[in-house]
N, C-alpha and C. Protein backbone atom coordinates (compact mmCIF):
# COMPACT_ATOMS: atom_id res chain seq x y z
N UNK A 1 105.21 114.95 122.01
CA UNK A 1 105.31 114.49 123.39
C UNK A 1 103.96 114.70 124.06
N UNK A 2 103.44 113.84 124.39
CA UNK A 2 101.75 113.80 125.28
C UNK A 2 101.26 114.56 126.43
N UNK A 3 102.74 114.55 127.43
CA UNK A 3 102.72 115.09 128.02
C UNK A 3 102.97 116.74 128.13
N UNK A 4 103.79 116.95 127.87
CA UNK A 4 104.60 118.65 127.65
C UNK A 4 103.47 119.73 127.17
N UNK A 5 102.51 119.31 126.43
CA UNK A 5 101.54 120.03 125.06
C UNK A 5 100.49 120.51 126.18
N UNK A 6 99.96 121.65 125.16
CA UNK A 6 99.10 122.88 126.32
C UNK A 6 97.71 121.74 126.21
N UNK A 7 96.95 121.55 126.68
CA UNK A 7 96.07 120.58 127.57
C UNK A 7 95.74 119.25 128.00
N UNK A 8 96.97 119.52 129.20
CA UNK A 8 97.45 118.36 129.73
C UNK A 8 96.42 118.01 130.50
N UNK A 9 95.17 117.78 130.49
CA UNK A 9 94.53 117.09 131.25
C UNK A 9 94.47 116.21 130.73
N UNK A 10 93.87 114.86 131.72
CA UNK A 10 93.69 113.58 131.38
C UNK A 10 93.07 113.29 130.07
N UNK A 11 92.19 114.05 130.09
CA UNK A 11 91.15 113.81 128.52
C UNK A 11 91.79 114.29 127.08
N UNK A 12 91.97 115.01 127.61
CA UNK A 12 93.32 115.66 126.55
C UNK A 12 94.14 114.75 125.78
N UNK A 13 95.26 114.23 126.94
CA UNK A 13 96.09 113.40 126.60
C UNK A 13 95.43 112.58 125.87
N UNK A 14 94.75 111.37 126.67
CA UNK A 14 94.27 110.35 126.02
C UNK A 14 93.99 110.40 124.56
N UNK A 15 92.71 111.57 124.38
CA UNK A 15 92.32 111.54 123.38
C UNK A 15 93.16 112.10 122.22
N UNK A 16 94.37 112.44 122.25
CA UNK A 16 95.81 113.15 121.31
C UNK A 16 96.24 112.05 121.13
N UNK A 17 96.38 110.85 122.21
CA UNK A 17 97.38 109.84 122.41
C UNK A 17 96.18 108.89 121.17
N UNK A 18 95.41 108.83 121.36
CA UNK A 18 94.61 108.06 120.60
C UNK A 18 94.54 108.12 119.13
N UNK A 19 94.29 109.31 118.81
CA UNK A 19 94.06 110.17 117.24
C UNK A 19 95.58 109.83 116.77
N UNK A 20 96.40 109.91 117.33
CA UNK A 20 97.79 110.12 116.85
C UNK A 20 98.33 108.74 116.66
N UNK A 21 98.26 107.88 117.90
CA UNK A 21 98.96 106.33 117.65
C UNK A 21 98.19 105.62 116.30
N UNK A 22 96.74 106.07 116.39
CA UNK A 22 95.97 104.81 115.68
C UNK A 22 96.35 105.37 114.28
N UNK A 23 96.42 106.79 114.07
CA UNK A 23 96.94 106.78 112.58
C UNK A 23 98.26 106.48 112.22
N UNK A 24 99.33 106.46 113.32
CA UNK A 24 100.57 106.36 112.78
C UNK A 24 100.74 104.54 112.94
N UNK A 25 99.95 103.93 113.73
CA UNK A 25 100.32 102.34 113.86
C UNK A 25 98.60 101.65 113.57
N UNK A 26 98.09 101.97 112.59
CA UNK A 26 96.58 101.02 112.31
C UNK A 26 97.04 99.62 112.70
N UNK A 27 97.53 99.07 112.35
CA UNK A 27 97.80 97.36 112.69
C UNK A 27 98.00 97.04 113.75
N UNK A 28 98.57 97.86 114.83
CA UNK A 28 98.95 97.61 116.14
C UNK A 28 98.06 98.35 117.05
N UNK A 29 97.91 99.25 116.76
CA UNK A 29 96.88 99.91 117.85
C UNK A 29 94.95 100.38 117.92
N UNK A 30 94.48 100.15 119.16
CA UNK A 30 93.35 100.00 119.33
C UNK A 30 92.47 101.11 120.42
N UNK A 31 91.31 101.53 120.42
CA UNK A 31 91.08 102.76 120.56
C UNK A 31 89.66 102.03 120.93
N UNK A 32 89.25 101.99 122.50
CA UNK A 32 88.21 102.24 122.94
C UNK A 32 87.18 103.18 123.53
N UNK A 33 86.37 103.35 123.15
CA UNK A 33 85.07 104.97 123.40
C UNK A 33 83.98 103.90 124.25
N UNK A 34 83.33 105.53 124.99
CA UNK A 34 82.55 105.16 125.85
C UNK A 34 81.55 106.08 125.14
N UNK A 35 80.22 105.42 125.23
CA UNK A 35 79.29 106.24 124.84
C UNK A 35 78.45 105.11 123.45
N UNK A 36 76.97 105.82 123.07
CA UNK A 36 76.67 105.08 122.26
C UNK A 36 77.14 104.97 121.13
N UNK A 37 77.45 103.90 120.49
CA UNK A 37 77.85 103.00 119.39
C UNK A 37 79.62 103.83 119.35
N UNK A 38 80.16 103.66 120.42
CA UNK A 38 81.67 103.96 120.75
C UNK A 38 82.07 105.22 120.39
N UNK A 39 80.79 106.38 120.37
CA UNK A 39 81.23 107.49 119.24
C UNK A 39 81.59 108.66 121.10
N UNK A 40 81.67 108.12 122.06
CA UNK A 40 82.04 109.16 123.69
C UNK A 40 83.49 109.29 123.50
N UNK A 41 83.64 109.95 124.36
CA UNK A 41 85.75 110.07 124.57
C UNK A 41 86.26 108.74 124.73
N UNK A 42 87.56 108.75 124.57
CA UNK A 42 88.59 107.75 124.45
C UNK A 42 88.17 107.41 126.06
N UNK A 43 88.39 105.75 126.20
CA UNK A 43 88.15 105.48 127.56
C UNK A 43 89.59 104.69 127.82
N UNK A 44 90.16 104.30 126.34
CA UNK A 44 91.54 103.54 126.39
C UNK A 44 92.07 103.27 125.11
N UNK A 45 93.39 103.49 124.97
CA UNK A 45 94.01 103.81 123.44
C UNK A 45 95.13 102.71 124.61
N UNK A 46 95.42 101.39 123.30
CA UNK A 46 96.24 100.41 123.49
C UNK A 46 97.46 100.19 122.31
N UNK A 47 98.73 99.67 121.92
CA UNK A 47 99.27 99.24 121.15
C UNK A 47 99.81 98.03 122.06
N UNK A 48 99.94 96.81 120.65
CA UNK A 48 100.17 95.54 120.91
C UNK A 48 101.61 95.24 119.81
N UNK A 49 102.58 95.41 120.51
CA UNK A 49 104.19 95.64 120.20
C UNK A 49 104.67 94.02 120.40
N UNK A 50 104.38 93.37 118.84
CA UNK A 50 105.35 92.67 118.70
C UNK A 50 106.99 92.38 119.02
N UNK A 51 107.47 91.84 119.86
CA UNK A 51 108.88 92.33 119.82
C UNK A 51 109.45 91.01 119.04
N UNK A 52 110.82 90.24 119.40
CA UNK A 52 111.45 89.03 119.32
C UNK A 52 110.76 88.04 119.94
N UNK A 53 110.45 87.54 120.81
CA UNK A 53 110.13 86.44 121.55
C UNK A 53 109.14 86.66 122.62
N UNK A 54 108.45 87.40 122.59
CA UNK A 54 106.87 88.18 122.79
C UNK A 54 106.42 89.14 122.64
N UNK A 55 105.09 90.01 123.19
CA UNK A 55 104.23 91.02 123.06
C UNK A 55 103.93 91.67 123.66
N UNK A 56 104.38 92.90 123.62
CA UNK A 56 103.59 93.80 124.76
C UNK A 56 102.53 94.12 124.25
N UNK A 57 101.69 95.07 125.67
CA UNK A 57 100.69 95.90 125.31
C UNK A 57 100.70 97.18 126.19
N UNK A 58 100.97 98.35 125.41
CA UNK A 58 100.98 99.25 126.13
C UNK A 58 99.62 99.47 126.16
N UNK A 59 99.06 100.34 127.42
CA UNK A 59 97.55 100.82 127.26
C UNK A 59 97.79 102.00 128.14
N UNK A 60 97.13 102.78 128.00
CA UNK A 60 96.56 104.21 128.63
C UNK A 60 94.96 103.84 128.68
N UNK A 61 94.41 104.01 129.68
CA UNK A 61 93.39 103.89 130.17
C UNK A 61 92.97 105.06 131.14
N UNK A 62 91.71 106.21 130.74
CA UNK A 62 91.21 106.54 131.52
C UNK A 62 90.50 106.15 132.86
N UNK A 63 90.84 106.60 134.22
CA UNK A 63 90.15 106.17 135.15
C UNK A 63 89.54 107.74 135.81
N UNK A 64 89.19 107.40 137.20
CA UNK A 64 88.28 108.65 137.91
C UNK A 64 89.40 109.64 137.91
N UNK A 65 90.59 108.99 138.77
CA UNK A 65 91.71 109.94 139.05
C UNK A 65 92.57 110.44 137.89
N UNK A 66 92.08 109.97 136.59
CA UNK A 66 93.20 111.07 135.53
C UNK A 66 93.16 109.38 134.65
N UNK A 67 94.84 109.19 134.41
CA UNK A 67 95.51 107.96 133.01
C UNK A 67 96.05 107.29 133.81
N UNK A 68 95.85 106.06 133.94
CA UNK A 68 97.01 104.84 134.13
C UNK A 68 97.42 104.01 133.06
N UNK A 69 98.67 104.11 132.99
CA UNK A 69 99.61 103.78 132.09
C UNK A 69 100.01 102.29 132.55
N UNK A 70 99.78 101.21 131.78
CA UNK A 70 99.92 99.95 132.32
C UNK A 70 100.89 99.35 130.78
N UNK A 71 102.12 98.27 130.77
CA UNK A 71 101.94 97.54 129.93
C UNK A 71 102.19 95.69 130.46
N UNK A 72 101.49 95.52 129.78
CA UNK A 72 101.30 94.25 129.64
C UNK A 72 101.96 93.11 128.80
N UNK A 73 103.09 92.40 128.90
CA UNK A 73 103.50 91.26 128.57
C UNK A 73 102.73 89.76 128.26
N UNK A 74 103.05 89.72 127.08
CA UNK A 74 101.83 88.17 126.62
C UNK A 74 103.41 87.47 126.12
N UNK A 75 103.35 86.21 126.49
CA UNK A 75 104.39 85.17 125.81
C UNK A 75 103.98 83.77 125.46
N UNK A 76 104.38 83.97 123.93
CA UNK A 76 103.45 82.90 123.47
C UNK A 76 101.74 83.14 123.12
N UNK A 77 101.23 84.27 123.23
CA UNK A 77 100.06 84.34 123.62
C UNK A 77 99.18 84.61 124.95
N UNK A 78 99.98 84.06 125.91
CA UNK A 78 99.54 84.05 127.19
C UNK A 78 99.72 85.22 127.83
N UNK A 79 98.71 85.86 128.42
CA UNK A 79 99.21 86.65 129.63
C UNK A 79 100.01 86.22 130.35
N UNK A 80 101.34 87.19 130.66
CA UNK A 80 102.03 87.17 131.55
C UNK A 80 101.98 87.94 133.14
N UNK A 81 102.12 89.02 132.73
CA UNK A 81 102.32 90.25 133.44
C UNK A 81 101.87 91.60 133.11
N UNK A 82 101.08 92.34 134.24
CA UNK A 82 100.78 93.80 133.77
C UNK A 82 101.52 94.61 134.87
N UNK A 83 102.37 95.14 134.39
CA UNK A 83 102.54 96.74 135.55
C UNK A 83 102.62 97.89 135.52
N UNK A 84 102.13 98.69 136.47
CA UNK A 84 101.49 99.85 136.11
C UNK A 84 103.11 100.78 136.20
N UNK A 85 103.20 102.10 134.99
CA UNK A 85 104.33 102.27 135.04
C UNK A 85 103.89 103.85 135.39
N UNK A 86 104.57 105.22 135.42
CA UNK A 86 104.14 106.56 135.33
C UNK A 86 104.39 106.93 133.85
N UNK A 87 104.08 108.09 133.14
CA UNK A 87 103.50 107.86 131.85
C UNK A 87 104.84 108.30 131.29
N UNK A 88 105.45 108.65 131.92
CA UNK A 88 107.19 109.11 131.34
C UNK A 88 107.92 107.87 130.81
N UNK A 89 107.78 106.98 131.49
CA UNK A 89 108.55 105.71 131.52
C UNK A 89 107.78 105.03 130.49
N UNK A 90 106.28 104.64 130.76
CA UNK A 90 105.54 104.60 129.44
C UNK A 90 105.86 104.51 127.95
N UNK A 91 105.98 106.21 127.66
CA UNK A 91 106.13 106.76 126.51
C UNK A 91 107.87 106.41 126.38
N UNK A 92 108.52 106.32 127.11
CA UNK A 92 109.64 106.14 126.49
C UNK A 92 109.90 104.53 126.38
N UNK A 93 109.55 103.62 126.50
CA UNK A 93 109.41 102.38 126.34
C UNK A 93 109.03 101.76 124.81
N UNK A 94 107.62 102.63 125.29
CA UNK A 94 107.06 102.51 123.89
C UNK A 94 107.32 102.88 122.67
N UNK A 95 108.20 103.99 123.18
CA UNK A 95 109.18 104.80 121.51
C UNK A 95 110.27 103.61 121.45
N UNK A 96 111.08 102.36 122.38
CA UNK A 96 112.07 102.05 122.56
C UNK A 96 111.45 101.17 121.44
N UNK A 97 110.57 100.63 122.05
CA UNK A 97 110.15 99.37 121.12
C UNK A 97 109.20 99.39 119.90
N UNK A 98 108.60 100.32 119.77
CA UNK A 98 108.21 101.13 118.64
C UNK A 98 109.08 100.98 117.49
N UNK A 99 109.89 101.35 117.60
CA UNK A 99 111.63 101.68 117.23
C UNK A 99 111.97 100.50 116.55
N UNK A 100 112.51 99.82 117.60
CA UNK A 100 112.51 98.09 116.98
C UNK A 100 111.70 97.53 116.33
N UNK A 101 110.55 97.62 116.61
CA UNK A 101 109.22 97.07 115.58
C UNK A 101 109.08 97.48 113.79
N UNK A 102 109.56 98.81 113.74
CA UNK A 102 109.71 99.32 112.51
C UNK A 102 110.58 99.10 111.57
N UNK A 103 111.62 98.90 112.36
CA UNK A 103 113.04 98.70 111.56
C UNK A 103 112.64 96.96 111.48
N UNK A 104 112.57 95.84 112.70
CA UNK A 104 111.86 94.69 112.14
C UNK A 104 110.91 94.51 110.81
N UNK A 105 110.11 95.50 110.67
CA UNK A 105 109.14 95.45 109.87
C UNK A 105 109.27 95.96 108.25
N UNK A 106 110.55 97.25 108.45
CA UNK A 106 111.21 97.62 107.22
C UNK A 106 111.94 96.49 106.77
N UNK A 107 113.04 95.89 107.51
CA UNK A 107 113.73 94.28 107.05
C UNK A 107 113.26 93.41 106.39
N UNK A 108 111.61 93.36 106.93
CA UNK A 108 111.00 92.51 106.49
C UNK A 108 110.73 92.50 105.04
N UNK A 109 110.19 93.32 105.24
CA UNK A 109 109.87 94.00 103.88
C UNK A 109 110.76 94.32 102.50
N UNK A 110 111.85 94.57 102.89
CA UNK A 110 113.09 94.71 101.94
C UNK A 110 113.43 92.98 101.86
N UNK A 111 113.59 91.97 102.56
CA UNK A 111 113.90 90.94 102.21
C UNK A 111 112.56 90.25 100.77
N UNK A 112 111.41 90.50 101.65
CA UNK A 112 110.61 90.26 100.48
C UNK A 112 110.36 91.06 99.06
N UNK A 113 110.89 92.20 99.25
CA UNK A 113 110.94 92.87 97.82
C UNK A 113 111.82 91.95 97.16
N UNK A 114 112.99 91.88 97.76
CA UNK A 114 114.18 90.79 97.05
C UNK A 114 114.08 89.69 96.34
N UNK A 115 113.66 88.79 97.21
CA UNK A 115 112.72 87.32 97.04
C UNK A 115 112.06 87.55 95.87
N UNK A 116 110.66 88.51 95.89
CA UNK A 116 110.02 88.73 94.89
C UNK A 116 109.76 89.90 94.15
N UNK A 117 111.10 90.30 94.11
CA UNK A 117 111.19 91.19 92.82
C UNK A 117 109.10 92.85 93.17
N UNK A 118 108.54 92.35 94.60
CA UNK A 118 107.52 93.02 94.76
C UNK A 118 107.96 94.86 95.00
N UNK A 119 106.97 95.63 94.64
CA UNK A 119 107.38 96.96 94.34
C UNK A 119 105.85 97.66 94.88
């Protein structure tokens, strides 16, 4: 949990939230640094959550005042909608659909082992 853990400051988070998503979701998630050749602190750790019939994007983004937690709806490709949520609501969204994405993605995967006999 991102929040609850002993150094809850903004930089903190981010940079836990970062180290942690990008290894557990490489394909979906993205990790921007500030500093030369991107090697400064996390400035924004994003995942791009395929669902059924569009895409979110969760992002955490460092600003002056601490993290804003925004996600963003694409349909079809297109931007839709961004709104800014508090990071509770956030994180539990993102586990919601997280969730769904995996088990989509295990299905997937078991249908094509089937098909092709792949191992």
């Amino acid at each position: 949990h991102l929040e609850g853990e002993p150094g809850t400051d903004p930089i903190a988070v981010i940079e836990r939230a970062a180290v942690r998503l990008a290894a557990a979701f490489p394909a979906i998630a993205s990790v921007r640094r500030t500093g030369f050749l991107g090697r400064g602190p996390v400035e924004e750790v994003a995942l791009e959550v395929p669902r059924r019939d569009d895409l979110l994007r969760y992002a955490l983004t460092r600003t002056r005042h601490g993290i804003e937690a925004t996600v963003t709806r694409f349909l079809r490709g297109i931007k839709n909608k961004t709104i800014a949520v508090d990071i509770g609501e956030w994180t539990h969204a993102l586990v919601e659909d997280l969730g769904a994405y995996v088990e989509r993605e295990r299905g997937a995967r078991e249908v094509l082992d089937r098909l092709f006999g792949a191992r």
